[in-house]
Protein backbone atom coordinates (compact mmCIF):
# COMPACT_ATOMS: atom_id res chain seq x y z
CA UNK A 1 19.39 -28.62 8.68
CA UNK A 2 21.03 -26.49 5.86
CA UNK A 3 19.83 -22.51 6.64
CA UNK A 4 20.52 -20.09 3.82
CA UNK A 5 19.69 -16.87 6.37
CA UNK A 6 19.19 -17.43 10.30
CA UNK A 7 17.64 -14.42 12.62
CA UNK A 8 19.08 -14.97 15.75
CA UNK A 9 17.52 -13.78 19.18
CA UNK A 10 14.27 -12.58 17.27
CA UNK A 11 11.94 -11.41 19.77
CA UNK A 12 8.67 -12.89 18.84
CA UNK A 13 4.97 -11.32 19.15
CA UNK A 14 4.61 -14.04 22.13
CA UNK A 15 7.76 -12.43 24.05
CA UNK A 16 9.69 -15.58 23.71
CA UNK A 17 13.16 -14.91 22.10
CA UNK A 18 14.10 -17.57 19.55
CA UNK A 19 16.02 -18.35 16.15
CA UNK A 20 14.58 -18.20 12.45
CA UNK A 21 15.45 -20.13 10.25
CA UNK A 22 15.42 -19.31 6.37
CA UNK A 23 16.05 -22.03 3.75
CA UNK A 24 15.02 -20.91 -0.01
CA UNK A 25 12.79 -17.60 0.80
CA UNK A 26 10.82 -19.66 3.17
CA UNK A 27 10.88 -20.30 7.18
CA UNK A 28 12.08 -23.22 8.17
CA UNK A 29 12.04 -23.88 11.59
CA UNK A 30 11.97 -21.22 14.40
CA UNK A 31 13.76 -22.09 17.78
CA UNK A 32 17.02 -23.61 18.62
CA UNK A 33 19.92 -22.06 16.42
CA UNK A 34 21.76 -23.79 13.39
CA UNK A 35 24.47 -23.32 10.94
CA UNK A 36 23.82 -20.93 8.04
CA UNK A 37 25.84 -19.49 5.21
CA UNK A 38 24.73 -15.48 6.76
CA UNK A 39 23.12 -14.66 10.29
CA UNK A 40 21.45 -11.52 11.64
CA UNK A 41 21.54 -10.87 15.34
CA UNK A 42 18.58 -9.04 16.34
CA UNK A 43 18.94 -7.94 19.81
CA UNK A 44 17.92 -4.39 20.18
CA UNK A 45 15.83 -5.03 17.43
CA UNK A 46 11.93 -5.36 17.07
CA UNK A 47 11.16 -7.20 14.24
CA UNK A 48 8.37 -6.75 11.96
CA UNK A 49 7.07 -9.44 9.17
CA UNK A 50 7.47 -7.52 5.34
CA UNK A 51 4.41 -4.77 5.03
CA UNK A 52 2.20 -5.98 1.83
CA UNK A 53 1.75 -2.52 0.65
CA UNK A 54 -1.89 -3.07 -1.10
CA UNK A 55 -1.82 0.57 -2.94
CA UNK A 56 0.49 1.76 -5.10
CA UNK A 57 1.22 3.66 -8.26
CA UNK A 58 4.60 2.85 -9.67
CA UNK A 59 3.94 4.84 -12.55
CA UNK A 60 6.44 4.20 -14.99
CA UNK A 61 6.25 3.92 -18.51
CA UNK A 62 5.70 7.53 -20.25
CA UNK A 63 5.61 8.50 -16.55
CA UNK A 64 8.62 7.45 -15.06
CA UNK A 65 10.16 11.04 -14.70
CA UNK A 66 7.60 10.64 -11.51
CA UNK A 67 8.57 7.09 -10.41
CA UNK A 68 9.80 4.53 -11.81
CA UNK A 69 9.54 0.18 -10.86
CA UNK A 70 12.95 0.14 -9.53
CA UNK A 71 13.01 3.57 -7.58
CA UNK A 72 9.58 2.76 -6.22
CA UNK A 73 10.38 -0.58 -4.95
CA UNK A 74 13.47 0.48 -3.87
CA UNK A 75 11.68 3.14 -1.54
CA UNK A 76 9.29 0.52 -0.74
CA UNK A 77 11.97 -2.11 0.91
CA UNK A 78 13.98 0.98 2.59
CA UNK A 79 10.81 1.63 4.88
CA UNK A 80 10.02 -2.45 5.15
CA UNK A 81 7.53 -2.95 2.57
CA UNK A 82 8.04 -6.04 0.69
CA UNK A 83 5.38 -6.57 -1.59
CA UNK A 84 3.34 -3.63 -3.56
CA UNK A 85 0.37 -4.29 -5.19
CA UNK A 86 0.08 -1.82 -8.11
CA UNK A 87 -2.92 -0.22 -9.53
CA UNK A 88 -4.12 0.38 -12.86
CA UNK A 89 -4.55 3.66 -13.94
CA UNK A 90 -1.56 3.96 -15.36
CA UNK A 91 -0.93 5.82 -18.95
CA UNK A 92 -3.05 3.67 -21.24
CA UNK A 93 -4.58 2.26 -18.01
CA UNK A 94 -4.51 -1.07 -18.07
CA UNK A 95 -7.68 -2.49 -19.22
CA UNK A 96 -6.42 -6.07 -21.68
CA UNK A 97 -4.58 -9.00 -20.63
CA UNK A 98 -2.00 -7.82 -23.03
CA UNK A 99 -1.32 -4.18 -21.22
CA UNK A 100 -1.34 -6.38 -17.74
CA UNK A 101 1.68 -8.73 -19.14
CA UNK A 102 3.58 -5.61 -20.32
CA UNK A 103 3.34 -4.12 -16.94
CA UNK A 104 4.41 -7.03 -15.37
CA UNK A 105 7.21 -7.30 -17.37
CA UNK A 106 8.22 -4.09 -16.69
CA UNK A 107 7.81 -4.71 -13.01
CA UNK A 108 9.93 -7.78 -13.09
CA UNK A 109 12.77 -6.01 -15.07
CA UNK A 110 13.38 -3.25 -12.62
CA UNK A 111 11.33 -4.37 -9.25
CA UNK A 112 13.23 -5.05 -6.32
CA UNK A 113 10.61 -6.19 -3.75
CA UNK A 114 7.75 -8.59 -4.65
CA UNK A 115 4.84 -6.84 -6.65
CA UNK A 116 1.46 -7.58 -7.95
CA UNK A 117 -0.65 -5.83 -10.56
CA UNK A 118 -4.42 -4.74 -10.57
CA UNK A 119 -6.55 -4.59 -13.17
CA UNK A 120 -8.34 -1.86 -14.76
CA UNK A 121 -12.32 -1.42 -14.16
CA UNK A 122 -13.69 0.25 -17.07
CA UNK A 123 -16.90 -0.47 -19.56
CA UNK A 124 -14.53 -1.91 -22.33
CA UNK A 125 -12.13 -3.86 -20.08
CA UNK A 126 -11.80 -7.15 -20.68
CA UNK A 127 -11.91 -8.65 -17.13
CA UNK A 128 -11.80 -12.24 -17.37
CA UNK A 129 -8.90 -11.83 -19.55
CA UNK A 130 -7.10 -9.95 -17.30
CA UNK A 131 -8.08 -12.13 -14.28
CA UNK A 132 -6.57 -15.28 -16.39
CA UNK A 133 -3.35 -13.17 -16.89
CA UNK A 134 -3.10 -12.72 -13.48
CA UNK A 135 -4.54 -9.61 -12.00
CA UNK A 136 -4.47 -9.67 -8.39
CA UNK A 137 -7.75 -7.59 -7.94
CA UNK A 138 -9.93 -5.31 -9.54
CA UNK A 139 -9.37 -1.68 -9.34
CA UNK A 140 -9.04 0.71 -8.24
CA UNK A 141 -12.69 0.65 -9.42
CA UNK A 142 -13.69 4.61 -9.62
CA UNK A 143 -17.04 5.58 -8.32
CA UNK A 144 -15.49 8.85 -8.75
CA UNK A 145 -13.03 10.92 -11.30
CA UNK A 146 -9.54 11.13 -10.00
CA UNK A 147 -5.96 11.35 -11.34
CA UNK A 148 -5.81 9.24 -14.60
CA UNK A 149 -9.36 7.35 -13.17
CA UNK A 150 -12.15 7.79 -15.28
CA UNK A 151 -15.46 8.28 -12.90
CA UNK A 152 -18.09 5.33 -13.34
CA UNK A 153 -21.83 6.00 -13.02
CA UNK A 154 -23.71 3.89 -10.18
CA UNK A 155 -25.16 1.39 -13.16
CA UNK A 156 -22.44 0.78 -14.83
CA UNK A 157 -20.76 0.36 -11.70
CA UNK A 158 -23.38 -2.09 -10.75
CA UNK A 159 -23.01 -3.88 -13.61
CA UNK A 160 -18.99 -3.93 -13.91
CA UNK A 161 -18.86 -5.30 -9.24
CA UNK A 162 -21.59 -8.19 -10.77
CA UNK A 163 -18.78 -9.09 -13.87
CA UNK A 164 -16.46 -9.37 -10.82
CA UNK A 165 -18.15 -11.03 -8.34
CA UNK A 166 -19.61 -13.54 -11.25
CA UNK A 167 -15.40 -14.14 -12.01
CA UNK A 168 -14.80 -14.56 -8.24
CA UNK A 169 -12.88 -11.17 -8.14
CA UNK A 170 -11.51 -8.87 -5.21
CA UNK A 171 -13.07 -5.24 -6.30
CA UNK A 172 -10.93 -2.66 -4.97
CA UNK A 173 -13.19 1.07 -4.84
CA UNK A 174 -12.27 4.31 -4.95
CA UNK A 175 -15.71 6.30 -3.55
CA UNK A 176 -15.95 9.98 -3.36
CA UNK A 177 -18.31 12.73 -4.58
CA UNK A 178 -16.86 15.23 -6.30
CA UNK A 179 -18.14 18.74 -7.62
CA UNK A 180 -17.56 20.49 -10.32
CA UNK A 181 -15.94 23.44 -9.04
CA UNK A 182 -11.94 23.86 -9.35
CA UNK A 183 -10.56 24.33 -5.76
CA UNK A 184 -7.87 27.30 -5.44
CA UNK A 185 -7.29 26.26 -1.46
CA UNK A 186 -6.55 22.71 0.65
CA UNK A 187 -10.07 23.94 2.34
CA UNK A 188 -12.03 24.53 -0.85
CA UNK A 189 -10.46 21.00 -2.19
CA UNK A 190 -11.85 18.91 1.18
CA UNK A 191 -15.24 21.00 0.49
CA UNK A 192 -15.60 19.62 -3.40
CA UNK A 193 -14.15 16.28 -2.21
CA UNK A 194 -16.33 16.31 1.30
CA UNK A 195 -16.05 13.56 3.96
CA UNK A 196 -19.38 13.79 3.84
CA UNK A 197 -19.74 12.76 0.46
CA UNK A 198 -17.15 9.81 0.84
CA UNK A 199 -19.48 8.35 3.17
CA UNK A 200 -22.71 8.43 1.27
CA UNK A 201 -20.49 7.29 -1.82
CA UNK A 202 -19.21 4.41 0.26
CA UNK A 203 -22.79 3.66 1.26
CA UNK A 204 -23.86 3.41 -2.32
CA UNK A 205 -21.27 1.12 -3.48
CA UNK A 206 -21.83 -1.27 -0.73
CA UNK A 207 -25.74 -1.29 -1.83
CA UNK A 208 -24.90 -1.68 -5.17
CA UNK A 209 -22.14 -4.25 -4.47
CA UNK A 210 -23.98 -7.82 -4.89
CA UNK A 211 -24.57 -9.84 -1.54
CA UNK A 212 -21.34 -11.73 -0.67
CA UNK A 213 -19.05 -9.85 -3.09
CA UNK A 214 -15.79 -9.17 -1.71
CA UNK A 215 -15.14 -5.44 -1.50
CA UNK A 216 -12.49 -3.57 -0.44
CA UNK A 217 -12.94 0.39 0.04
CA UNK A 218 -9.32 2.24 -0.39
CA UNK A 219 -8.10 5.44 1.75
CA UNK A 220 -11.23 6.68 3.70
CA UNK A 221 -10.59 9.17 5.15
CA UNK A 222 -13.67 9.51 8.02
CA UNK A 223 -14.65 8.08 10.73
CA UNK A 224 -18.07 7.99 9.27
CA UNK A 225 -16.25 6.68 5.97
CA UNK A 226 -14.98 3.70 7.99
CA UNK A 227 -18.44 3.00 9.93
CA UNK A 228 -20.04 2.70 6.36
CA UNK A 229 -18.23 0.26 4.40
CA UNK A 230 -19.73 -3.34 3.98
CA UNK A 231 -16.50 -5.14 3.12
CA UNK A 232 -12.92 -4.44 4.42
CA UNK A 233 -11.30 -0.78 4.73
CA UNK A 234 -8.18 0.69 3.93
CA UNK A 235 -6.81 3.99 5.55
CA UNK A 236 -3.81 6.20 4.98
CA UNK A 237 -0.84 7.36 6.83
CA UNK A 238 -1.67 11.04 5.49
CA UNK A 239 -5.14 10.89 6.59
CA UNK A 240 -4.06 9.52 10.11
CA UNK A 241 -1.16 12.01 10.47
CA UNK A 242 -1.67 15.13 8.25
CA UNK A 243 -4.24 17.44 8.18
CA UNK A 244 -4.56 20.64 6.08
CA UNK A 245 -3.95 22.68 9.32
CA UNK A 246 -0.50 21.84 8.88
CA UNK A 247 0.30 23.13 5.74
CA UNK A 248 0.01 26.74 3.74
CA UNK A 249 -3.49 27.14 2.46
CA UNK A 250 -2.55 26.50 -1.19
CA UNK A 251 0.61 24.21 -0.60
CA UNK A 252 0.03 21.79 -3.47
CA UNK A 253 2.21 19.17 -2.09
CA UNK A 254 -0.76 18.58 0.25
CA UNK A 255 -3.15 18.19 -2.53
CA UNK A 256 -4.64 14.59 -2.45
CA UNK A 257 -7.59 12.34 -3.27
CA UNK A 258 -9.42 12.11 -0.62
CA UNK A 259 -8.62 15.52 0.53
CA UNK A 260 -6.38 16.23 3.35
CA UNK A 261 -9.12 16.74 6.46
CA UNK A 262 -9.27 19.13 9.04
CA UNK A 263 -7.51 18.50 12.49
CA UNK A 264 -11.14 17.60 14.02
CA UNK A 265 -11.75 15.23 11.53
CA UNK A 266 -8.25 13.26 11.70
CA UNK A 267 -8.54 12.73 15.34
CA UNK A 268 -11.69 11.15 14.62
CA UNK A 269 -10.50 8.88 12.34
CA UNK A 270 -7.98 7.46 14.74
CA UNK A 271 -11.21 6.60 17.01
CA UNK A 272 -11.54 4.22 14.15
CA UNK A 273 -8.07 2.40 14.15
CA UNK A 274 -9.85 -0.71 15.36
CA UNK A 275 -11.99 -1.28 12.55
CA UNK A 276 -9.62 -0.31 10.25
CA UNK A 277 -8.28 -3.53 8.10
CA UNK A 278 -5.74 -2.58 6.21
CA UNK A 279 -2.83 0.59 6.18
CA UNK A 280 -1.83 1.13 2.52
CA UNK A 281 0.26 4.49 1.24
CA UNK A 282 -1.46 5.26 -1.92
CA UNK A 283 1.99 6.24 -2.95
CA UNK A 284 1.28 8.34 -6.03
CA UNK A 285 4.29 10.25 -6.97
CA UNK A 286 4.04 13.33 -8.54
CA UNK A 287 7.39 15.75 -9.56
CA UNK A 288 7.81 19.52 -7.88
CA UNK A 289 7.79 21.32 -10.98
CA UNK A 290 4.39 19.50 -11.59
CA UNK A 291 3.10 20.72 -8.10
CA UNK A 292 4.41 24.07 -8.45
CA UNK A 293 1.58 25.46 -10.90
CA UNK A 294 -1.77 27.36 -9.60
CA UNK A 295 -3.43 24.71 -6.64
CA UNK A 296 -6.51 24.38 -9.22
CA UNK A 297 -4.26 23.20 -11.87
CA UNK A 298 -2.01 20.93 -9.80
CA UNK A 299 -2.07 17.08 -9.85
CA UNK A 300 -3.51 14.77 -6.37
CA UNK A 301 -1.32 12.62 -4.84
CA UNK A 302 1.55 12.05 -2.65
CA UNK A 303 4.30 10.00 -2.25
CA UNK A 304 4.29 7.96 0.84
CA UNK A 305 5.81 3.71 0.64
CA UNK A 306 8.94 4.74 2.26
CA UNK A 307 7.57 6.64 5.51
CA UNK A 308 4.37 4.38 5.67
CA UNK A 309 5.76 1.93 8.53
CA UNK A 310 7.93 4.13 9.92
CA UNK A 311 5.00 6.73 11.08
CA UNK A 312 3.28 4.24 12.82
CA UNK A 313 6.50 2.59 14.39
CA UNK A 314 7.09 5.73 15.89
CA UNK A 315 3.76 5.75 17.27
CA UNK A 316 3.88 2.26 18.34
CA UNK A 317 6.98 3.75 20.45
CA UNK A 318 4.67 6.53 21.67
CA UNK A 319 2.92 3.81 23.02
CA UNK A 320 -0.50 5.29 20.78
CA UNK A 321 -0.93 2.06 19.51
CA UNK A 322 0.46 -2.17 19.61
CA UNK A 323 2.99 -3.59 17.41
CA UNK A 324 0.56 -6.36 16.98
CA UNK A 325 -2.14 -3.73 15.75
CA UNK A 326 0.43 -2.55 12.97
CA UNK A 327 1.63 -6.27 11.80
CA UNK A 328 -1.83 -7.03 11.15
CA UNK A 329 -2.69 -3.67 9.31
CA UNK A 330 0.60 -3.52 6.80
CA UNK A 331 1.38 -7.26 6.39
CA UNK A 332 -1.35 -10.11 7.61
CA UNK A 333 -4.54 -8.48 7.08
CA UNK A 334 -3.10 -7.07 3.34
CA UNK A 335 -2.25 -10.99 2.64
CA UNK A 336 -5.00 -12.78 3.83
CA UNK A 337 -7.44 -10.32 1.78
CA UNK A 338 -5.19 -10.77 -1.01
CA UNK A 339 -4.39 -14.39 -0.75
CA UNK A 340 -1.11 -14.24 -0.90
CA UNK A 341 0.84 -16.74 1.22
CA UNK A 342 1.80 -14.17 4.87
CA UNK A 343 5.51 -13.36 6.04
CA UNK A 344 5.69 -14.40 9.90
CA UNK A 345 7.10 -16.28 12.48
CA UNK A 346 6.06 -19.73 11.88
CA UNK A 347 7.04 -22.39 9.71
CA UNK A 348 6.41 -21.95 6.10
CA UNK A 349 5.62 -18.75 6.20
CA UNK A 350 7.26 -15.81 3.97
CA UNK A 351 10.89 -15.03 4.91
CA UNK A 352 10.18 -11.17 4.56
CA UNK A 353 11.31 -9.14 7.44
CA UNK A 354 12.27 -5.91 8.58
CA UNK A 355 14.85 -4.58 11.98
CA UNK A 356 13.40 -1.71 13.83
CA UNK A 357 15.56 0.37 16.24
CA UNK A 358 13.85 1.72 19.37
CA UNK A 359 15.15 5.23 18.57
CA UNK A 360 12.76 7.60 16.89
CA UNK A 361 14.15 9.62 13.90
CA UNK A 362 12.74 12.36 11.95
CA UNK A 363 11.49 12.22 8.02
CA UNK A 364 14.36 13.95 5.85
CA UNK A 365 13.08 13.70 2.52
CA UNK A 366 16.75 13.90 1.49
CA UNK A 367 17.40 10.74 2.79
CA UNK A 368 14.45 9.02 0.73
CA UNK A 369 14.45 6.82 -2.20
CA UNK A 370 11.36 8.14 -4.52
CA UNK A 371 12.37 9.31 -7.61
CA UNK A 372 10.34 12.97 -6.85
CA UNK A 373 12.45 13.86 -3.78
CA UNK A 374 9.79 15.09 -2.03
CA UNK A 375 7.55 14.25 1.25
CA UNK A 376 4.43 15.53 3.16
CA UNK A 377 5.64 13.96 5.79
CA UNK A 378 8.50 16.06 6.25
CA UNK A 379 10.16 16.31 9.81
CA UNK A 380 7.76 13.93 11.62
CA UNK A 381 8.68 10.79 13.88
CA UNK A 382 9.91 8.09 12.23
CA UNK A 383 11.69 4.76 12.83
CA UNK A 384 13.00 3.42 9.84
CA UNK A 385 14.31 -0.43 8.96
CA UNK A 386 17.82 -0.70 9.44
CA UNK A 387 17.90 -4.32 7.76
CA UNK A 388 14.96 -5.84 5.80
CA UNK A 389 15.22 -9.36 4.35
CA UNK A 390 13.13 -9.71 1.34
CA UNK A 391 12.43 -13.33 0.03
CA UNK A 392 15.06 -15.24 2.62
CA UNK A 393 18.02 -12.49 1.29
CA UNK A 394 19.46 -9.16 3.08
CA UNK A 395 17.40 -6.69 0.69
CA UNK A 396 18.91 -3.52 2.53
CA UNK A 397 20.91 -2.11 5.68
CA UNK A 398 20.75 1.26 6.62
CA UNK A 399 18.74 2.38 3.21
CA UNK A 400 21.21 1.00 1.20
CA UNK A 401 19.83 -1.75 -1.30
CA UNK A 402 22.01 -4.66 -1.42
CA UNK A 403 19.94 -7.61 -3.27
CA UNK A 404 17.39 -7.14 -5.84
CA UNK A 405 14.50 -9.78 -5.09
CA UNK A 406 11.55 -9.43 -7.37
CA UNK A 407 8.98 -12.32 -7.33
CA UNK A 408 5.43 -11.54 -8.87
CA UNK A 409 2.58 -12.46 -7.03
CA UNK A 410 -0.20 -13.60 -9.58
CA UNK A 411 -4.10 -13.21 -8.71
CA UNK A 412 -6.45 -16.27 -7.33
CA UNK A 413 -7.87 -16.49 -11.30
CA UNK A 414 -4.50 -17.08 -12.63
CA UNK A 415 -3.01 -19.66 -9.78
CA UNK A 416 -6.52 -21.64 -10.13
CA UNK A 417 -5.89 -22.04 -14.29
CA UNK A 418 -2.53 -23.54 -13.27
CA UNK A 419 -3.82 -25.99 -11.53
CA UNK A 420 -6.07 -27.43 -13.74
């Protein structure tokens, strides 16, 4: 057997210690060792299949003084994400089969990591078009306003989840209640943005959702959030490990839709890590000079691909939760709900991987690869990747990229045209 890429000692989720094998991005055989052009010895090592970051927002385009395609992936693979699945409210948000090939153009230009695009949900989109071009999933769908998401009302929402369901669509959701009052504080901005109000919002999209339609909620941010949702549920590393106890009352930076929680409130949701399907960043990039204004004019959102896995390594070291736990909730879970083929251990299966350490670091935003320069995350445990394979080739060692593998991963709409 010819082996473009072997693994050697990998110690696999079933304790056994074996080979992979890697033969044209794919795996090939796992066990007894053979010949191959480059080899990776992984003793000392835990390694992780490639997170499938499901929430992302590259920005780009007459934003990329935020982020940009090849920074963001770049950050992405340096903290073991290989795949990001983009979403569309992007400046025009994408909303025509014609905007969705220009941003996948752009992605596959500058992208180093493999990337998928969503497509917009809004009362003039033109769905099936977009779902023929190759949209990997609706949304984020807005059952409320956010940053560059224009808030749907609950019957045009109704009518826009049937359009999707009807075209066989994943509908990704967004649900908050918002008031109309400008927050000046982190407190007043949970208040106008209230967990409470997530979960009744989450309860009204999954009534209005029709039976059998596949939903997915993004970053909830309760525990009563999570015990709502009809369909699968995605959570955040800043709503598991920030709260808005830890920062300055009116420390932009922690400004974020959802709202930052209080402590009470993030413990909680950690009750909740069970039931919780998928881990995703939300990475939304926004620059310090656009943070430092007034907190009631500043923009939501964070960045976060880079230090997603490595908070919750550290915790697997901790011994708060299981490795297994965390490869289902970054890369198998993410896949299977997206229906793209899974990076693993077996046979056929996605030669995307990531090299953990067993030594626990601490989050230097210095030492990160989004374009801002900036984290929330700032000085907590860490373990970062210190090789990640992306697509059967050595991506990057010790945050330095060294091979640029971008593969686009159309929708289910788009792969079933090409097989007619």
């Amino acid at each position: 057997m010819t082996a473009d890429l072997v693994l050697r000692n990998v110690t696999l989720p079933t304790g056994r210690r074996a080979d992979i094998v890697v033969a044209n991005g794919i795996v090939r055989h796992v066990g007894a060792p053979v010949r191959a052009g480059e080899t990776i010895d992984c003793r000392g090592y835990t390694c992780l299949p490639g997170a499938v970051d499901m929430h992302v927002h590259m920005r780009g385009g007459v934003q990329a003084e935020k982020e940009d395609w090849h920074t963001g992936t770049m950050s992405a693979v340096a903290g073991g994400v290989t795949v990001v699945v983009d979403q569309p409210n992007t400046i025009p948000p994408i909303t025509t089969p014609e905007l969705l090939r220009e941003r996948i153009r752009e992605a596959e230009k500058q992208a180093v990591c493999g990337f998928a695009v969503n497509a917009g949900v809004l009362p003039d989109a033109d769905l099936a078009g977009m779902r023929d071009a190759g949209a990997m999933a609706f949304g984020e769908t807005f059952a409320a306003p956010s940053s560059y998401g224009e808030g749907l009302d609950a019957e045009t929402l109704k009518e826009l989840l049937a359009h999707i369901h009807a075209l066989g669509g994943l509908a990704t959701v967004h649900a908050e209640e918002v008031s109309d009052r400008a927050p000046e504080t982190l407190a007043e901005h949970d208040s106008a943005r209230s967990g409470a109000g997530e979960a009744r919002a989450v309860r009204a999209v999954s009534d209005l959702a029709p039976a059998g339609m596949r939903v997915h909620f993004c970053h909830l941010s309760t525990a009563a959030s999570v015990r709502a949702a009809r369909g699968t549920v995605e959570a955040t590393p800043h709503h598991l490990f920030l709260s808005r106890a830890m920062f300055d009352p009116d420390d932009t930076r922690a400004r974020v839709n959802p709202p930052l929680r209080d402590e009470e409130t993030r413990r909680e949701l950690w009750s909740c890590w069970d039931a919780i399907d998928v881990v995703a960043s939300d990475h939304a990039p926004h620059t310090l000079s656009e943070k430092a204004v007034p907190f009631k004019n500043a923009p939501s959102g964070i960045p976060g691909v880079e230090t997603m896995v490595p908070l919750l390594m550290a915790a697997v070291l901790r011994g708060r939760i299981t490795l297994a736990s965390v490869i289902e909730k970054t890369s198998w879970r993410p896949a299977a709900i997206l229906g793209i083929p899974r990076a693993g251990f077996e046979p056929g299966d996605r030669a995307d991987f990531a090299l953990y350490p067993d030594e626990i670091t601490r989050i230097d935003a210095s030492c990160l690869h989004a374009k801002c320069g900036w984290s929330p995350f700032e000085g907590l445990d860490a373990v970062f990747p210190e090789e990640v394979v992306v697509g059967g080739a050595r991506a990057c060692a010790c945050g330095d990229l060294r091979e640029a593998c971008p593969a686009w991963y159309p929708g289910q709409g788009y792969l079933s045209l090409q097989d007619k």
